[in-house]
Protein backbone atom coordinates (compact mmCIF):
# COMPACT_ATOMS: atom_id res chain seq x y z
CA UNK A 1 0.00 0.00 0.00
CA UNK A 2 1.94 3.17 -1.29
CA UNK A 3 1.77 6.73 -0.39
CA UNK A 4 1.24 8.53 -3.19
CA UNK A 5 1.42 12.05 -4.33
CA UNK A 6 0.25 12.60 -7.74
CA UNK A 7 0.41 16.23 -8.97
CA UNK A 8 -1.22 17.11 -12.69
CA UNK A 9 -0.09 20.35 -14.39
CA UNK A 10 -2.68 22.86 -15.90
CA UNK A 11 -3.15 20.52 -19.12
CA UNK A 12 -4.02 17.83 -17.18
CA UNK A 13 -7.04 20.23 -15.30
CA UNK A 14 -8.00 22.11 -18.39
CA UNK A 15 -11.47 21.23 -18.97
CA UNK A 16 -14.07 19.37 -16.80
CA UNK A 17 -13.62 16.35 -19.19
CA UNK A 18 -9.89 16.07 -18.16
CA UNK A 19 -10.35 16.75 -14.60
CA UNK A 20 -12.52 14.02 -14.79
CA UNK A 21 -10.00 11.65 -15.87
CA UNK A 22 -7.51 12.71 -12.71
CA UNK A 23 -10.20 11.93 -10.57
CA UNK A 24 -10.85 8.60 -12.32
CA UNK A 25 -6.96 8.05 -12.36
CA UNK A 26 -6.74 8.90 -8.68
CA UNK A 27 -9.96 6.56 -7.58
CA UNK A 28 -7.76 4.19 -9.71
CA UNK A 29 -5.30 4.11 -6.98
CA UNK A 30 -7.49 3.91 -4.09
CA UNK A 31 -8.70 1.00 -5.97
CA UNK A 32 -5.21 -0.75 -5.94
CA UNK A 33 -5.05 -0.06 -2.16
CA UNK A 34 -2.67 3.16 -2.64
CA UNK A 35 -3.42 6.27 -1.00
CA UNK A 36 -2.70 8.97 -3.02
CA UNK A 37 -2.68 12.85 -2.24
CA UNK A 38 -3.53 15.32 -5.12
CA UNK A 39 -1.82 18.50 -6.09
CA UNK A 40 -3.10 20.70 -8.85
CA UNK A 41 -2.03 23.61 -11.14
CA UNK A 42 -4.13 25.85 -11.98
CA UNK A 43 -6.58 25.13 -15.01
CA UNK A 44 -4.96 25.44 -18.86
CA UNK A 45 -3.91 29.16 -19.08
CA UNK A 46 -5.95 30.23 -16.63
CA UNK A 47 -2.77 31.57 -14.78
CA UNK A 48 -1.84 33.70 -17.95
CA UNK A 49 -5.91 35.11 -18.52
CA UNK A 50 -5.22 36.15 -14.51
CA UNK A 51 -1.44 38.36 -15.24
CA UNK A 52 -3.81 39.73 -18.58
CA UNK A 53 -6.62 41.35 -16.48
CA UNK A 54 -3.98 42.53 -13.82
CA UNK A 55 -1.73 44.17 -16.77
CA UNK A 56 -5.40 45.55 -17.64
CA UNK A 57 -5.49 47.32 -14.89
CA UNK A 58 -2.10 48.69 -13.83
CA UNK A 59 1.57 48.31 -15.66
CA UNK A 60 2.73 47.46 -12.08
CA UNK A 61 0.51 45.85 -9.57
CA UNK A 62 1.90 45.64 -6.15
CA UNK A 63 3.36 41.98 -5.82
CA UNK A 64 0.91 41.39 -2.68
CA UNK A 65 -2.14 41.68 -4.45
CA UNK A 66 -0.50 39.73 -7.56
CA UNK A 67 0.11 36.57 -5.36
CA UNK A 68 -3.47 36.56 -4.03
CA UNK A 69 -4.89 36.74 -7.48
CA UNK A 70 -2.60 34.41 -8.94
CA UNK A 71 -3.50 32.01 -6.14
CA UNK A 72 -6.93 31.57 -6.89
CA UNK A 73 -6.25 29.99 -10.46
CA UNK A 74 -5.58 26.84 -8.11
CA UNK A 75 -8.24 27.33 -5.74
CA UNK A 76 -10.75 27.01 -8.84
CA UNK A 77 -9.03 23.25 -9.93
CA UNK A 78 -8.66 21.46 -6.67
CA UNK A 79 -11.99 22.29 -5.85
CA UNK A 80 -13.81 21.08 -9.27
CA UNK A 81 -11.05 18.15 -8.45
CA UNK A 82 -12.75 17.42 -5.40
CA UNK A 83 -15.98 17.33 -6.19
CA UNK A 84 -15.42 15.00 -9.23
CA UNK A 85 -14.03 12.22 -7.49
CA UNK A 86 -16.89 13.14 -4.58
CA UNK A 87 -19.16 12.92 -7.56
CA UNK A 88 -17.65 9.35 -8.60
CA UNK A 89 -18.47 8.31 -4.68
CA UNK A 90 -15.14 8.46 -2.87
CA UNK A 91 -14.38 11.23 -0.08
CA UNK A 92 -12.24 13.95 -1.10
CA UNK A 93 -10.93 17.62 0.70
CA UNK A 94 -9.83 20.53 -0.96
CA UNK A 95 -6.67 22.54 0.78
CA UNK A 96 -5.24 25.76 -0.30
CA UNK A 97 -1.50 26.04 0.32
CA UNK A 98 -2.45 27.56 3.72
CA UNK A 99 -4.76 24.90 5.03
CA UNK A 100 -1.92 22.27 3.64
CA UNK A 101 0.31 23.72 6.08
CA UNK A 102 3.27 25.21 3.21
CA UNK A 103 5.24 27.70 5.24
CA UNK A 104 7.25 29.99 3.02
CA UNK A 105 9.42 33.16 2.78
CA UNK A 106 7.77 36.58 2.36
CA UNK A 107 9.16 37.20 -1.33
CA UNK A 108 6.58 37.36 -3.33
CA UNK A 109 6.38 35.87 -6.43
CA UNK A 110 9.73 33.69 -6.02
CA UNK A 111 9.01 32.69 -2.28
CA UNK A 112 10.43 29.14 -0.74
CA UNK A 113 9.19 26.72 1.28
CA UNK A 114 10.51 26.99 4.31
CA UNK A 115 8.30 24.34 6.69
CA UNK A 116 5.37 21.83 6.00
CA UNK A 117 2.58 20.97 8.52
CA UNK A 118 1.08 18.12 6.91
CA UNK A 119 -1.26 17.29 10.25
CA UNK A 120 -4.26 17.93 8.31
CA UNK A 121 -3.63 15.64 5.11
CA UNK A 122 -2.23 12.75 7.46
CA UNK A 123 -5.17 13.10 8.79
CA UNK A 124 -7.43 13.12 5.88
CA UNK A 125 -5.38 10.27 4.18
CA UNK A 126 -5.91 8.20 7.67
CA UNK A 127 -9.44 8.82 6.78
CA UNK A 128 -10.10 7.75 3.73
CA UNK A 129 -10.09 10.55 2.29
CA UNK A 130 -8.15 12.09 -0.93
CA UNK A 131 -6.82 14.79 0.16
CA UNK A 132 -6.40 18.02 -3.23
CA UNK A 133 -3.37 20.38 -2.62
CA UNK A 134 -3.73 23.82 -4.73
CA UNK A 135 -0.03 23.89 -5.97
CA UNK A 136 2.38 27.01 -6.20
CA UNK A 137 1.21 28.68 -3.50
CA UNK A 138 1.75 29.06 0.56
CA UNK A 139 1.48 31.65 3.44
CA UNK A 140 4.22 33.62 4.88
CA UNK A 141 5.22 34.50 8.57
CA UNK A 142 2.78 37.79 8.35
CA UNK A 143 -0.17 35.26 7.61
CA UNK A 144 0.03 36.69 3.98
CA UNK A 145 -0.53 34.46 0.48
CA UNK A 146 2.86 33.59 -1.28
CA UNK A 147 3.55 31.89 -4.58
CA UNK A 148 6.40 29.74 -5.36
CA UNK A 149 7.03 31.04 -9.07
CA UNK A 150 5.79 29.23 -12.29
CA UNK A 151 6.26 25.65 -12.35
CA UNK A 152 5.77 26.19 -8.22
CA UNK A 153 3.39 23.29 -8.06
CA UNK A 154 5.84 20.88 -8.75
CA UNK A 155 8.16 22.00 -5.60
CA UNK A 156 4.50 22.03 -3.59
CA UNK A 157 4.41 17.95 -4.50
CA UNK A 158 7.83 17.41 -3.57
CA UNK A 159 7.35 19.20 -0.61
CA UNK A 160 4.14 17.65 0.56
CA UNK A 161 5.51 14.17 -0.44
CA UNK A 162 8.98 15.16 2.04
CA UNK A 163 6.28 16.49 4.70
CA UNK A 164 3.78 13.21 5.02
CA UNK A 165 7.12 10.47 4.30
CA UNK A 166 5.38 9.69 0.92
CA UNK A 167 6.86 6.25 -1.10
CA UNK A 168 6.86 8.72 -4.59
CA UNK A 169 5.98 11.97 -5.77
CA UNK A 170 4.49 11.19 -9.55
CA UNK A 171 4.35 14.33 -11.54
CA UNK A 172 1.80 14.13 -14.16
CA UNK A 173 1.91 16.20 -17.31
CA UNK A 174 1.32 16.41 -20.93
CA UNK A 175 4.93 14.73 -21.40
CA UNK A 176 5.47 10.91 -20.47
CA UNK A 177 8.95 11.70 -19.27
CA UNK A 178 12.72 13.25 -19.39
CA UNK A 179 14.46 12.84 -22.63
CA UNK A 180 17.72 13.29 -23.67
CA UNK A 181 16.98 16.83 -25.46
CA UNK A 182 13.45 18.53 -26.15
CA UNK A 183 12.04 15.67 -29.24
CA UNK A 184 10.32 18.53 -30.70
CA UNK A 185 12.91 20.13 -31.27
CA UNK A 186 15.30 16.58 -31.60
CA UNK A 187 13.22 13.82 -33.24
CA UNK A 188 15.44 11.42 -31.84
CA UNK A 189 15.50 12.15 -28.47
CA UNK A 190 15.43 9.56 -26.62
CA UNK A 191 13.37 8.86 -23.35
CA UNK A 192 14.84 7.86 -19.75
CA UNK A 193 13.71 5.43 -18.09
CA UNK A 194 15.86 7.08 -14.90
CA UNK A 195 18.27 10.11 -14.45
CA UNK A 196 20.10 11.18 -10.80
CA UNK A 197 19.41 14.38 -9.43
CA UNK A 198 22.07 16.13 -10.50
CA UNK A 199 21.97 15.41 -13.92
CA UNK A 200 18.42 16.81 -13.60
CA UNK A 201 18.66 20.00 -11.40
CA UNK A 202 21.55 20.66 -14.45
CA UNK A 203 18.59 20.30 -17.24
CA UNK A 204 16.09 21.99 -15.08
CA UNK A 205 18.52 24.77 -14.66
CA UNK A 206 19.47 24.99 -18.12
CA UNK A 207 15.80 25.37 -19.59
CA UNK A 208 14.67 21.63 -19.69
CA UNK A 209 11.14 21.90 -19.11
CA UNK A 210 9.99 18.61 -17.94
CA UNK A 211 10.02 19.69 -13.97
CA UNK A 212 10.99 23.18 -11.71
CA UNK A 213 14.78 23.21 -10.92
CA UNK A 214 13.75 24.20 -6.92
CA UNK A 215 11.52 21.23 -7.31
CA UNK A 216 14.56 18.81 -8.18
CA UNK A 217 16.65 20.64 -5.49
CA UNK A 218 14.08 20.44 -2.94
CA UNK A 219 13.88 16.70 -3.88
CA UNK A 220 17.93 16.07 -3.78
CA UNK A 221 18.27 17.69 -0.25
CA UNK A 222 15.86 15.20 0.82
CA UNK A 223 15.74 12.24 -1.14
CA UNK A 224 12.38 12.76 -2.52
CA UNK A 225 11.69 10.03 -5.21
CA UNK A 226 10.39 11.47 -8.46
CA UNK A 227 8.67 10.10 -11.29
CA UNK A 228 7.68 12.27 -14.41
CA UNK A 229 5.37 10.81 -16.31
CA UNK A 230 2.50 11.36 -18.36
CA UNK A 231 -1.72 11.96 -17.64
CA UNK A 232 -2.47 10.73 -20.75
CA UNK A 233 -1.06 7.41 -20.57
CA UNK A 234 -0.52 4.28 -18.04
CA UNK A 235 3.26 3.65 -19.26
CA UNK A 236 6.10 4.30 -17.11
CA UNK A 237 8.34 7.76 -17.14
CA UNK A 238 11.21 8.42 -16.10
CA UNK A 239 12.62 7.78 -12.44
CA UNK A 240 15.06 10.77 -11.06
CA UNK A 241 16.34 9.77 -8.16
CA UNK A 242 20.19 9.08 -6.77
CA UNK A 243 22.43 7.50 -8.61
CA UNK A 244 22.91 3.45 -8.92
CA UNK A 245 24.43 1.15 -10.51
CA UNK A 246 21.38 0.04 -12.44
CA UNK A 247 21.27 3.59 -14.65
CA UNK A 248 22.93 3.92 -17.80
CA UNK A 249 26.36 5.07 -17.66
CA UNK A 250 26.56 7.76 -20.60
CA UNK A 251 29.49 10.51 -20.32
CA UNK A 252 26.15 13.15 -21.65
CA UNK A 253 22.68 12.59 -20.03
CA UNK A 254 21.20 15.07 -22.55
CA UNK A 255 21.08 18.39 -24.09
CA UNK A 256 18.83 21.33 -22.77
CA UNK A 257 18.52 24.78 -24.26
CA UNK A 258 16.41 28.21 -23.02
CA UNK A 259 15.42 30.88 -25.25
CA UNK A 260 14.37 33.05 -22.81
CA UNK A 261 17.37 34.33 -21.82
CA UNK A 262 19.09 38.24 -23.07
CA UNK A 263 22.52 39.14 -23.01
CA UNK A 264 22.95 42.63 -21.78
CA UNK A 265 26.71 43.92 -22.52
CA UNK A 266 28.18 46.90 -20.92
CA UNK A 267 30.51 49.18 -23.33
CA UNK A 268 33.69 50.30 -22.26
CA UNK A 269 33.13 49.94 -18.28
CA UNK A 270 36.33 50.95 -16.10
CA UNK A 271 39.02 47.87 -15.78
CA UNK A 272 39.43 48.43 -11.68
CA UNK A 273 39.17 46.37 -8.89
CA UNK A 274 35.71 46.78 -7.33
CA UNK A 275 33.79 47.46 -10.89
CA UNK A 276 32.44 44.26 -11.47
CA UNK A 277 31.39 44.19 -7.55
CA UNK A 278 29.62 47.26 -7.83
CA UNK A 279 27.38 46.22 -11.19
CA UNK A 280 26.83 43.00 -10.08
CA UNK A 281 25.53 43.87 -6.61
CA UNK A 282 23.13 46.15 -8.04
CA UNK A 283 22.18 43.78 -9.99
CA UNK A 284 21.34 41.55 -7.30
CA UNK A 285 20.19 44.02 -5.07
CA UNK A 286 17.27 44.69 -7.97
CA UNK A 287 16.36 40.74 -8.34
CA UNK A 288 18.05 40.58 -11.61
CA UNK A 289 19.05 36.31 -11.26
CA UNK A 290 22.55 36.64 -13.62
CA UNK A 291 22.84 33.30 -15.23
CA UNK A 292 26.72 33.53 -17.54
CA UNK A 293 29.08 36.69 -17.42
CA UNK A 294 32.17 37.44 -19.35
CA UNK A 295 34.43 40.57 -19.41
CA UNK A 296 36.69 41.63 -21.89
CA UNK A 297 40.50 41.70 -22.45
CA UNK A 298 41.07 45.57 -21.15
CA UNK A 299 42.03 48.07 -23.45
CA UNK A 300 43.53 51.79 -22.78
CA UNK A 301 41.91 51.20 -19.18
CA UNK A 302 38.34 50.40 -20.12
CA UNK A 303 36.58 46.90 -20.93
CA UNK A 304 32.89 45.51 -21.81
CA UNK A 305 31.20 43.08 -19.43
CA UNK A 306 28.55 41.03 -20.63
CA UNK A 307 25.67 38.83 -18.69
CA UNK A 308 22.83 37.20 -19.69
CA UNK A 309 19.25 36.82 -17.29
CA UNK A 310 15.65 35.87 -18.03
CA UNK A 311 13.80 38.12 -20.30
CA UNK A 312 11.42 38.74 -17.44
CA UNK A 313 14.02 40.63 -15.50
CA UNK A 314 15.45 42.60 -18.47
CA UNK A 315 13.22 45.81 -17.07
CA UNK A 316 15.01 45.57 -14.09
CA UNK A 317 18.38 44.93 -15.58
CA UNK A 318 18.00 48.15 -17.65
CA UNK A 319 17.24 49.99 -15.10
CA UNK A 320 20.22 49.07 -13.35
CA UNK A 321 23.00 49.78 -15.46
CA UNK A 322 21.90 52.64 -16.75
CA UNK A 323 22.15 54.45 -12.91
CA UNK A 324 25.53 52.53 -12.96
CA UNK A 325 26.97 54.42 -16.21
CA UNK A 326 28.34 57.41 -15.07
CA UNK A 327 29.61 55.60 -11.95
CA UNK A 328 31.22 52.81 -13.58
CA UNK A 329 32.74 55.34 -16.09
CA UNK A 330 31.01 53.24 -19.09
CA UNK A 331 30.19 54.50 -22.97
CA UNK A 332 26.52 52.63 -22.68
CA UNK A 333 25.14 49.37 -23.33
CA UNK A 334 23.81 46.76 -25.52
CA UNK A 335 20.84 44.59 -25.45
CA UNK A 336 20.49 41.13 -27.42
CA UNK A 337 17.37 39.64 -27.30
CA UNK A 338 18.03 37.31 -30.06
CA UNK A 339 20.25 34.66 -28.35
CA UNK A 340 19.34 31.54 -27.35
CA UNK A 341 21.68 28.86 -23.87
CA UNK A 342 22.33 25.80 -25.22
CA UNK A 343 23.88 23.25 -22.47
CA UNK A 344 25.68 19.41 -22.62
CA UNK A 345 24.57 17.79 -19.50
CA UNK A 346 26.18 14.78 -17.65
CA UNK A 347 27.90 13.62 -14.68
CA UNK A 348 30.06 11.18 -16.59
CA UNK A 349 32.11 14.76 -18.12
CA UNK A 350 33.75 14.90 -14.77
CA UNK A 351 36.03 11.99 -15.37
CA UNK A 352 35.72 12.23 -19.32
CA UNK A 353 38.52 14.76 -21.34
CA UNK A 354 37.08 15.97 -25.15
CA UNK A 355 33.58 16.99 -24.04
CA UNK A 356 34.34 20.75 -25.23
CA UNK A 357 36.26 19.53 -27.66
CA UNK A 358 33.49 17.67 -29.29
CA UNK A 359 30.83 20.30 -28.17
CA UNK A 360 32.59 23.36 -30.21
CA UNK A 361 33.83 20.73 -33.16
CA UNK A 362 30.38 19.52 -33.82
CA UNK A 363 29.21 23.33 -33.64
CA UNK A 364 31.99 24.89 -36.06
CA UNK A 365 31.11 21.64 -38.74
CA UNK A 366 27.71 23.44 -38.79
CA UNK A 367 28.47 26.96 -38.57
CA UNK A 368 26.54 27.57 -35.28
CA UNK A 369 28.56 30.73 -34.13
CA UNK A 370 29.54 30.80 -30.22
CA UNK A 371 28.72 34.02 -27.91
CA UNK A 372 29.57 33.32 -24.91
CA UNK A 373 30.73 30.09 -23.09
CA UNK A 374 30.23 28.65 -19.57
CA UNK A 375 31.16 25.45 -17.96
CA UNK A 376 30.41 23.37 -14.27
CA UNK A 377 31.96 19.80 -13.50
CA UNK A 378 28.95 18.40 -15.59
CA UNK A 379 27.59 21.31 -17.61
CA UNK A 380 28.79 23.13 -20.45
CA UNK A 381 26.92 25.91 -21.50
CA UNK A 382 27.05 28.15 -24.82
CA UNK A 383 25.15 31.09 -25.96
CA UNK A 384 24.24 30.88 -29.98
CA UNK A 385 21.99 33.49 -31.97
CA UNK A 386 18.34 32.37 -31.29
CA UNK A 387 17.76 31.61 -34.96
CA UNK A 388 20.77 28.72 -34.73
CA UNK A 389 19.03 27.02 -31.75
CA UNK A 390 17.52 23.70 -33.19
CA UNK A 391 21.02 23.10 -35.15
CA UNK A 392 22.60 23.60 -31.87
CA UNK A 393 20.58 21.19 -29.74
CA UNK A 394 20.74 18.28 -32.73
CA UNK A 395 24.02 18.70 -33.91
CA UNK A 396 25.11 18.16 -30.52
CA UNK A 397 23.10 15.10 -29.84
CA UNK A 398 24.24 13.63 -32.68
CA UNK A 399 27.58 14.25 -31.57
CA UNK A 400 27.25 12.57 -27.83
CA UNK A 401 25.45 9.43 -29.65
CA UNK A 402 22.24 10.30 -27.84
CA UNK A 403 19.90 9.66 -30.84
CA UNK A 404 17.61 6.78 -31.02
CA UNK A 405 16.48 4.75 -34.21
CA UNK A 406 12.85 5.87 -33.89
CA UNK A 407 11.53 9.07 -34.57
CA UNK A 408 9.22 11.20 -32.15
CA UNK A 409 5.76 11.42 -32.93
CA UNK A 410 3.83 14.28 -30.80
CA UNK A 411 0.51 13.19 -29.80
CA UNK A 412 -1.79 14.53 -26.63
CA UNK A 413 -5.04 12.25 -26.52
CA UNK A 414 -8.12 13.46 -25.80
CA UNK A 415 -10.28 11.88 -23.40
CA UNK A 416 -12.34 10.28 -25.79
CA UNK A 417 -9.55 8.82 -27.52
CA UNK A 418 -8.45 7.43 -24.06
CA UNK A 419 -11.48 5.74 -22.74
CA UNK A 420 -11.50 4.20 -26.47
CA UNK A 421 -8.39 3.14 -25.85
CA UNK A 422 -8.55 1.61 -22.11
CA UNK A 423 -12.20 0.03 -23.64
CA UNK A 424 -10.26 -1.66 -26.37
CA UNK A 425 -7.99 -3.32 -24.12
CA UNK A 426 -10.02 -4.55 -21.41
């Protein structure tokens, strides 16, 4: 009899025909004698429609008021949640990150966990009942509504599964798993059937989709079990989890890449110690998160400094260094919005010479153009022109003999198309 916590992504919850299906998936497992605890994102794009009427409104709403409307986009799914499987004749109770007991920082918008009270949903699993978590959200010291930052809900699982000792924390989306690179944009991607966390936090971190970095982290420090898989399907995902000897040894676990990155470069800043201090303190004093950074050979006293951070913060950014100019002694700056991180993943670099070799030989034979370069003990990262992105990310697979003979097919099923398919094979 495992505990289970299941979370489903806003696909999964987009419609009532789909919420129906988690409710019939999570009955399933009450059937099998699991007991499984729910946690939902908010409904489709639900979350987006919410950040449109706010923008309606006012250009900057105050970061309070954003969390509490953001909030309720989950409040709306684990409540329709509940009452479907209530509907289908098993118990269910809704919680909002507050009744679930998620403690956080007061940040808003990019707040932590920083405690779990799962009483109440021990409780409610001791009694039968499935209990539905509203994901990316919790409640600060000053009894005020946080949220965790998109893709929060999957830290809220991981979190809830750490709080109540849970045997696995399945995350549920409209992908059945990690693969070695994004197949849409690599056909032949292959999928994993298991990855360690490091490998994963590294893909997470580097614009791999499949699950929230913090989520992965938050799993690591604890020892969380994770297993991505799909909500359209039965078959197994992918296990991430510590390493053992039963996962495939492979010097490259996969290759990620982010496009939502800018590279901001500062012209002709002073070369003296305590210039780079001063920008990039400011910088982090204004929540600008600075992912690569390279400065220039000096010349006649002066040099450029370049960094790249998310899009999202580029307002901030901007506003920075231009009330550093004058101070920093700089002609201006530069911003590139056209540039695109791609990163080689793998634990197995560490003890394996030739990985850049092979990563900038592969790029040069296809004239993918290098902007900036950054490495780890098992990452290396480069910045190419945002139009050179998909050569990038297959070149290099091909390279690290990470393609598979089959080709990927996209396919999402509807629910019709499922219960077909479950009917057929009864």
């Amino acid at each position: 009899m495992a505990l289970i916590v299941a979370k489903f992504g806003g696909t999964s919850v987009a419609s009532p025909e789909r919420i129906k299906m988690v409710a019939k998936r999570l009955i399933g497992m009450k059937q099998a004698g699991d007991r499984p605890v729910a946690v939902v994102s908010a409904m489709g794009k639900s979350t987006d429609e919410l950040v449109g009427l706010s923008h309606a409104l006012s250009k900057n709403p105050p970061a309070r008021e954003m969390d509490r409307l953001l909030s309720t986009g989950e409040h709306v799914s684990m409540s329709l949640l509940a009452m479907a499987i209530e509907a289908m004749g098993y118990r269910a109770m809704s919680f909002s990150g507050r009744q679930a007991g998620i403690r956080t920082t007061g940040e808003h918008s990019k707040a932590k966990i920083t405690l779990v009270h799962a009483d109440r949903i021990q409780n409610a699993v001791d009694a039968g009942i499935v209990p539905v978590i509203a994901g990316f959200q919790g409640i600060d010291d000053n009894g005020d509504i946080t949220t965790l930052g998109r893709g929060g809900s999957d830290t809220t699982a991981v979190a809830v599964a750490y709080g109540i000792g849970a045997d696995v924390c399945e995350i549920f989306s409209d992908v059945d798993g990690v693969y070695t690179a994004d197949p849409r944009v690599a056909p032949r991607a292959r999928k994993l059937d298991a990855i360690n966390y490091d490998d994963m936090l590294e893909l997470s971190s580097a614009g791999a989709g499949v699950l929230q970095s913090r989520a992965v982290e938050f799993a690591r420090k604890y020892n969380v079990i994770i297993h991505a898989r799909s909500a359209f399907s039965d078959s197994p995902g992918t296990l991430i989890k510590e390493a053992d000897s039963q996962m495939e040894q492979a010097v490259i676990t996969g290759i990620a890449h982010d496009t939502s990155e800018v590279k901001v470069t500062i012209r002709d800043a002073q070369d003296r110690p305590g210039i780079a201090a001063r920008v990039f303190s400011a910088l982090a004093g204004n929540m600008v998160n600075v992912d690569m950074i390279i400065q220039n050979i000096s010349e006649d006293g002066h040099t450029d400094i370049s960094f790249t951070c998310p899009e999202a913060d580029l307002g901030r950014a901007r506003g920075t260094v231009e009330s550093l100019l004058d101070t920093i002694g700089a002609r201006g700056y530069a911003v590139d919005e056209n540039i695109a991180k791609v990163s080689v993943v793998g634990t197995g670099m560490k003890s394996s010479p030739g990985v850049a070799a092979r990563t900038f030989t592969a790029l040069s034979d296809n004239n993918v153009n290098i902007l900036l370069i950054s490495t780890s003990p098992i990452r290396l990262s480069v910045v190419v022109s945002a139009d050179q992105v998909e050569l990038a990310v297959r070149c290099l697979h091909t390279a690290f003999g990470l393609d598979s003979d089959s080709v990927f097919e996209e396919k999402m099923l509807s629910a019709q198309e499922l219960a077909d398919k479950k009917s057929k094979g009864r």
